[in-house]
Protein backbone atom coordinates (compact mmCIF):
# COMPACT_ATOMS: atom_id res chain seq x y z
CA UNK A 1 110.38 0.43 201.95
CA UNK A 2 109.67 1.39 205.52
CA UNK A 3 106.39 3.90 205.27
CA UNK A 4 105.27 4.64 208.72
CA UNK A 5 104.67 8.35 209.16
CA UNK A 6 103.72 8.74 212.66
CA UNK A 7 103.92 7.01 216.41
CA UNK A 8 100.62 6.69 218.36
CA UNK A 9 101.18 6.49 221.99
CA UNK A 10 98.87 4.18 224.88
CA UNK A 11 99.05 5.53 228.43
CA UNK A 12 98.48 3.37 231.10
CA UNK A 13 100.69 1.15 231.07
CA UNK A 14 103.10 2.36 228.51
CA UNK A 15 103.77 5.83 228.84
CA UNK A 16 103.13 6.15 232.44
CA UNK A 17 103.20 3.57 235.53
CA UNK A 18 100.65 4.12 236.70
CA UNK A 19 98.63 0.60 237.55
CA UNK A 20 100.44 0.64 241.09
CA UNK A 21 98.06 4.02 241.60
CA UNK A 22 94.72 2.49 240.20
CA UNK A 23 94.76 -0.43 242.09
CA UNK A 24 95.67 1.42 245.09
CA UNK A 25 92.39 4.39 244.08
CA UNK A 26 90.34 0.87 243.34
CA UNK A 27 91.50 -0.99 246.76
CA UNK A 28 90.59 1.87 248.62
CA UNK A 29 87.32 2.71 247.13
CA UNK A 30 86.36 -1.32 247.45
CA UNK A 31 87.19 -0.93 251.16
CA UNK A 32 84.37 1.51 251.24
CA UNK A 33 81.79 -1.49 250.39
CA UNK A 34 83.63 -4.29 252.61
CA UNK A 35 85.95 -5.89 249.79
CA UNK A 36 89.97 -5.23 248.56
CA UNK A 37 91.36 -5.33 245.05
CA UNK A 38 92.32 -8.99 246.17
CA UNK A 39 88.95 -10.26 246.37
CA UNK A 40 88.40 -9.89 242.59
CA UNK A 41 89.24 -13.17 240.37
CA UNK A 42 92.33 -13.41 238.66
CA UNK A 43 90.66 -13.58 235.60
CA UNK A 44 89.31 -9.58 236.09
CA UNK A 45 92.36 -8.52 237.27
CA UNK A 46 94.46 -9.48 234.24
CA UNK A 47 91.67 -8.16 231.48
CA UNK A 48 91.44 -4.74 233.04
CA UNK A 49 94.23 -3.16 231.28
CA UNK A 50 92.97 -1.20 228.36
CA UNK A 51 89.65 -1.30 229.07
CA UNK A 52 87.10 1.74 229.47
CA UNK A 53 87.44 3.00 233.39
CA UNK A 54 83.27 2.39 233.32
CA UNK A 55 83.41 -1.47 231.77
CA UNK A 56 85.77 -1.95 234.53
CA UNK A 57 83.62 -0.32 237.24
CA UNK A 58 80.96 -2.26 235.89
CA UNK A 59 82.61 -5.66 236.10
CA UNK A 60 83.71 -4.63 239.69
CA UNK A 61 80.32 -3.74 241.04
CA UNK A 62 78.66 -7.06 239.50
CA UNK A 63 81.45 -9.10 239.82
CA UNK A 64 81.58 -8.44 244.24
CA UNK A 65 77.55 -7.49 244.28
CA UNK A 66 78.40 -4.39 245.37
CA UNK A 67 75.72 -1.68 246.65
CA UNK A 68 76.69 1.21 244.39
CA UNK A 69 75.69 2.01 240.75
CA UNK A 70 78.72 1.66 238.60
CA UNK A 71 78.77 5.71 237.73
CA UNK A 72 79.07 6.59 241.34
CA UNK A 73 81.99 3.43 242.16
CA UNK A 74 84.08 4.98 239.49
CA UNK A 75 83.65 8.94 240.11
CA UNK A 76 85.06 7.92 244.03
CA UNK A 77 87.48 5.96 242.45
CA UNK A 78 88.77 8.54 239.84
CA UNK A 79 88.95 11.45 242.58
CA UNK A 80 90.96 9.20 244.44
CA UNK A 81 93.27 8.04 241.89
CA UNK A 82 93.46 11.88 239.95
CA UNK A 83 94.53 12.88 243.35
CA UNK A 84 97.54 10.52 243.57
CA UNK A 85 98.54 11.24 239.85
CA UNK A 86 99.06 14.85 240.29
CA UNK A 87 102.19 14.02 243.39
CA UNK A 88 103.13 10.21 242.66
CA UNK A 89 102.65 9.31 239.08
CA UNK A 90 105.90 8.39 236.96
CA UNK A 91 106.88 7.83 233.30
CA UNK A 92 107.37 4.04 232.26
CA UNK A 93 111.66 3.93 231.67
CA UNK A 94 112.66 5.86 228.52
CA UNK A 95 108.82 7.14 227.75
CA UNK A 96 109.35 10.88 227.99
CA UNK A 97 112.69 10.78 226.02
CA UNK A 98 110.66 8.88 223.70
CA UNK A 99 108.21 11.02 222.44
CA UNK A 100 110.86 13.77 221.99
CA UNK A 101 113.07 11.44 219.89
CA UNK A 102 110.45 10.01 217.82
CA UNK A 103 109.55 13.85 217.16
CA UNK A 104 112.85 15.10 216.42
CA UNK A 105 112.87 12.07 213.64
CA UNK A 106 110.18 13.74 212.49
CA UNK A 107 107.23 11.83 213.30
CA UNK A 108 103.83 12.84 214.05
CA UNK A 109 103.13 11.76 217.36
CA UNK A 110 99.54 10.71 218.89
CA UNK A 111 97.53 9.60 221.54
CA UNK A 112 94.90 6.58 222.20
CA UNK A 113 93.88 5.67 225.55
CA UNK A 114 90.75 4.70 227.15
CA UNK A 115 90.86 6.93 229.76
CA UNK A 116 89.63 10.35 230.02
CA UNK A 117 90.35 13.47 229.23
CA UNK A 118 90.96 15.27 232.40
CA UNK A 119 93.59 11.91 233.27
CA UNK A 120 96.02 12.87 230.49
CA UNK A 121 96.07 16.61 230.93
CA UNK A 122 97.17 15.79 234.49
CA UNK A 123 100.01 13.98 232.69
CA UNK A 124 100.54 16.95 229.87
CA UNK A 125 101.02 19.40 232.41
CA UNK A 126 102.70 17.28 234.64
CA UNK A 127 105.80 16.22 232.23
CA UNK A 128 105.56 19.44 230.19
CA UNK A 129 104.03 17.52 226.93
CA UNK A 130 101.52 19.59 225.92
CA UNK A 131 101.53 20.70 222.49
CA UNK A 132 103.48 17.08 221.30
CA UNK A 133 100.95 15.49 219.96
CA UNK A 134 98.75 15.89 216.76
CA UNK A 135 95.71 13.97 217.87
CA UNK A 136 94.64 12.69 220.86
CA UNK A 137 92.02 10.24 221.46
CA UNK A 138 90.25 9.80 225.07
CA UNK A 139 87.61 7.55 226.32
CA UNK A 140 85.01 10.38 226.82
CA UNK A 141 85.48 10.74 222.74
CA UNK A 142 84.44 6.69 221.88
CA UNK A 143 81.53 4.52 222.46
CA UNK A 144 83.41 0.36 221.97
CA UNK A 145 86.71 0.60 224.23
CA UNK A 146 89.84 -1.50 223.61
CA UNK A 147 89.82 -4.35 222.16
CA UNK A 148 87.37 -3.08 220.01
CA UNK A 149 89.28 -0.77 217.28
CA UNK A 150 87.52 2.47 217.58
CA UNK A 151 90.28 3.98 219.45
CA UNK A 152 92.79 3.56 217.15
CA UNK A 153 90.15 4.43 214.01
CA UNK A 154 89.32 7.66 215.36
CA UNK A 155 93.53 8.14 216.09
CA UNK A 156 94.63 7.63 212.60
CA UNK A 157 91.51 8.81 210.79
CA UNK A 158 92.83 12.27 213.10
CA UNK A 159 95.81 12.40 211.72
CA UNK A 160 94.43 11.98 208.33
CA UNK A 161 96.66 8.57 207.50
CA UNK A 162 96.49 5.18 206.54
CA UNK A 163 96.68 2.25 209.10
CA UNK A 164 100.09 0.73 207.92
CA UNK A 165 101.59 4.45 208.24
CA UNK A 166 100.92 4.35 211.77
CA UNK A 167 102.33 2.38 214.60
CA UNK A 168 101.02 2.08 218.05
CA UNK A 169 102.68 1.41 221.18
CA UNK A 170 100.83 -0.51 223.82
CA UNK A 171 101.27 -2.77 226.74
CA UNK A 172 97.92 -4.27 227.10
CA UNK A 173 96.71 -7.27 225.07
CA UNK A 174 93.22 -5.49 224.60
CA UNK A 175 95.11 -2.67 223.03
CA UNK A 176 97.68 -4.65 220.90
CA UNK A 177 94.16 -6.38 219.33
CA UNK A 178 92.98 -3.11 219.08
CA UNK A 179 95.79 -1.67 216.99
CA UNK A 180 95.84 -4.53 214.47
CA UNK A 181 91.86 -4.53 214.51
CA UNK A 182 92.92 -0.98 213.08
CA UNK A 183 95.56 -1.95 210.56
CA UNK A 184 97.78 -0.31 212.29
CA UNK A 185 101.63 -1.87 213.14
CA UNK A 186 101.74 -2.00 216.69
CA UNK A 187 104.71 -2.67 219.34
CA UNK A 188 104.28 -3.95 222.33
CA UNK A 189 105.96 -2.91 225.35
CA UNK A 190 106.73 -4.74 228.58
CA UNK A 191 105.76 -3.60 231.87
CA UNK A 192 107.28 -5.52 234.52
CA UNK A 193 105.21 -3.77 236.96
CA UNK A 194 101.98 -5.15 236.24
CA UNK A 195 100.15 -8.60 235.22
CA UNK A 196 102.09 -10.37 232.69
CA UNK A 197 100.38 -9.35 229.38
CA UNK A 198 99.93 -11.74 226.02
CA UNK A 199 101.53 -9.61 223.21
CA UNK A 200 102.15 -12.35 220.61
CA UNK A 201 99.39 -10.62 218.11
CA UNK A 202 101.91 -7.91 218.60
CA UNK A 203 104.60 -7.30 215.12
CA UNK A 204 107.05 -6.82 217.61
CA UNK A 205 107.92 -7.26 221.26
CA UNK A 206 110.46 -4.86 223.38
CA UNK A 207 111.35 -4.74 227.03
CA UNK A 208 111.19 -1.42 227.47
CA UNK A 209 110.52 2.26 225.79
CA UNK A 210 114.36 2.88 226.53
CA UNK A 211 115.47 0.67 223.92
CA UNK A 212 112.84 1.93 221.38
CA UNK A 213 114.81 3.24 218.59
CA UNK A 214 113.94 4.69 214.94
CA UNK A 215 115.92 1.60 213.31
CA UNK A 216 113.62 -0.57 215.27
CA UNK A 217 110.55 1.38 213.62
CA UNK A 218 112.33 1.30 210.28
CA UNK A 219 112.75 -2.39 210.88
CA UNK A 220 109.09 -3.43 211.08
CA UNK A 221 108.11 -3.56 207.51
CA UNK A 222 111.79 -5.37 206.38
CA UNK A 223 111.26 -7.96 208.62
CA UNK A 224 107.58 -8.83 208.38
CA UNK A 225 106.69 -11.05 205.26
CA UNK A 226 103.35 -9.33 205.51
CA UNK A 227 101.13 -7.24 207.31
């Protein structure tokens, strides 16, 4: 019997497309200190998703030997890129009708991201969201970002549940290790956009949010010998 009682939601990535924005806020703030987004390692650029905005500014500034304490790197960068969410920033394919089908099923919906606060009420406002969600989990609220499970703790422990009655939607191999750090079932989405991601820790893979449907929710615990 199928017992998962509410959908928790990642951002980057899987609600919204927005990668093509950071790593245009993080080229141009680079090209303040002499470097691009292309003259960090392939390595860093395919472990970024998920990860706190700071770890990230931190790997950037040590990583290129850059002249600029971390805290300062990512406050340009965020202005930058906060500026180009609120004209250019776009759901990921089927996201928005998502969230209003998974609530009319009568799930309790949620929210775990890494980013901050003032990110996602950009996005709220922006796609007329607000009130959707039961919990809502930002960086600014945890100390050990994705793939660490905090996150995803704090999420559930929110909504008052257990794990296996939640399941998690992510893109990002840091947060698909996240949400089964947690217990939690978690699906991972494509994004065709952005740096191929592993998902195979994932319980179940789909191309897209647009295909998402409550039989494929129901689904999970049938066709899993275990959890």
């Amino acid at each position: 019997m199928n017992h998962i009682k509410a959908v928790i939601y990642d951002i980057d990535g899987t609600m919204m497309n927005s990668e093509p924005l950071h790593i245009a806020a993080w080229d141009e703030t680079l090209g303040r200190y002499g470097h691009r987004f292309a003259d960090l390692s392939e390595h860093f650029q395919s472990t970024m998703a998920g990860r706190k905005p700071l770890a990230i500014a931190e790997g950037m500034v040590s990583e290129l030997n850059l002249a600029v304490k971390p805290e300062v790197f990512l406050d340009d960068k965020t202005s930058l890129f906060h500026e180009k969410a609120k004209t250019s920033l776009e759901p990921m394919p089927g996201a928005i009708n998502s969230i209003h089908r998974f609530r009319d099923a009568g799930y309790r919906l949620a929210i775990g991201t890494s980013l901050d606060a003032s990110y996602l009420n950009i996005i709220l406002r922006r796609f007329n969201i607000s009130g959707l969600f039961e919990a809502i989990v930002t960086g600014d609220q945890i100390t050990q970002g994705k793939p660490h499970p905090e996150t995803y703790l704090l999420v559930i422990h929110k909504l008052g549940l257990q794990p296996d009655e939640c399941v998690v939607f992510e893109d990002a191999e840091t947060g698909i290790l996240s949400a089964k750090a947690a217990g939690a079932w978690c699906i991972a989405v494509k994004n065709a956009a952005a740096i191929d991601q592993d998902t195979s820790a994932a319980d179940l893979t789909v191309a897209s949010l647009e295909i998402m449907t409550v039989g494929l929710i129901h689904g999970l615990a049938s066709t899993q010998a275990s959890h």
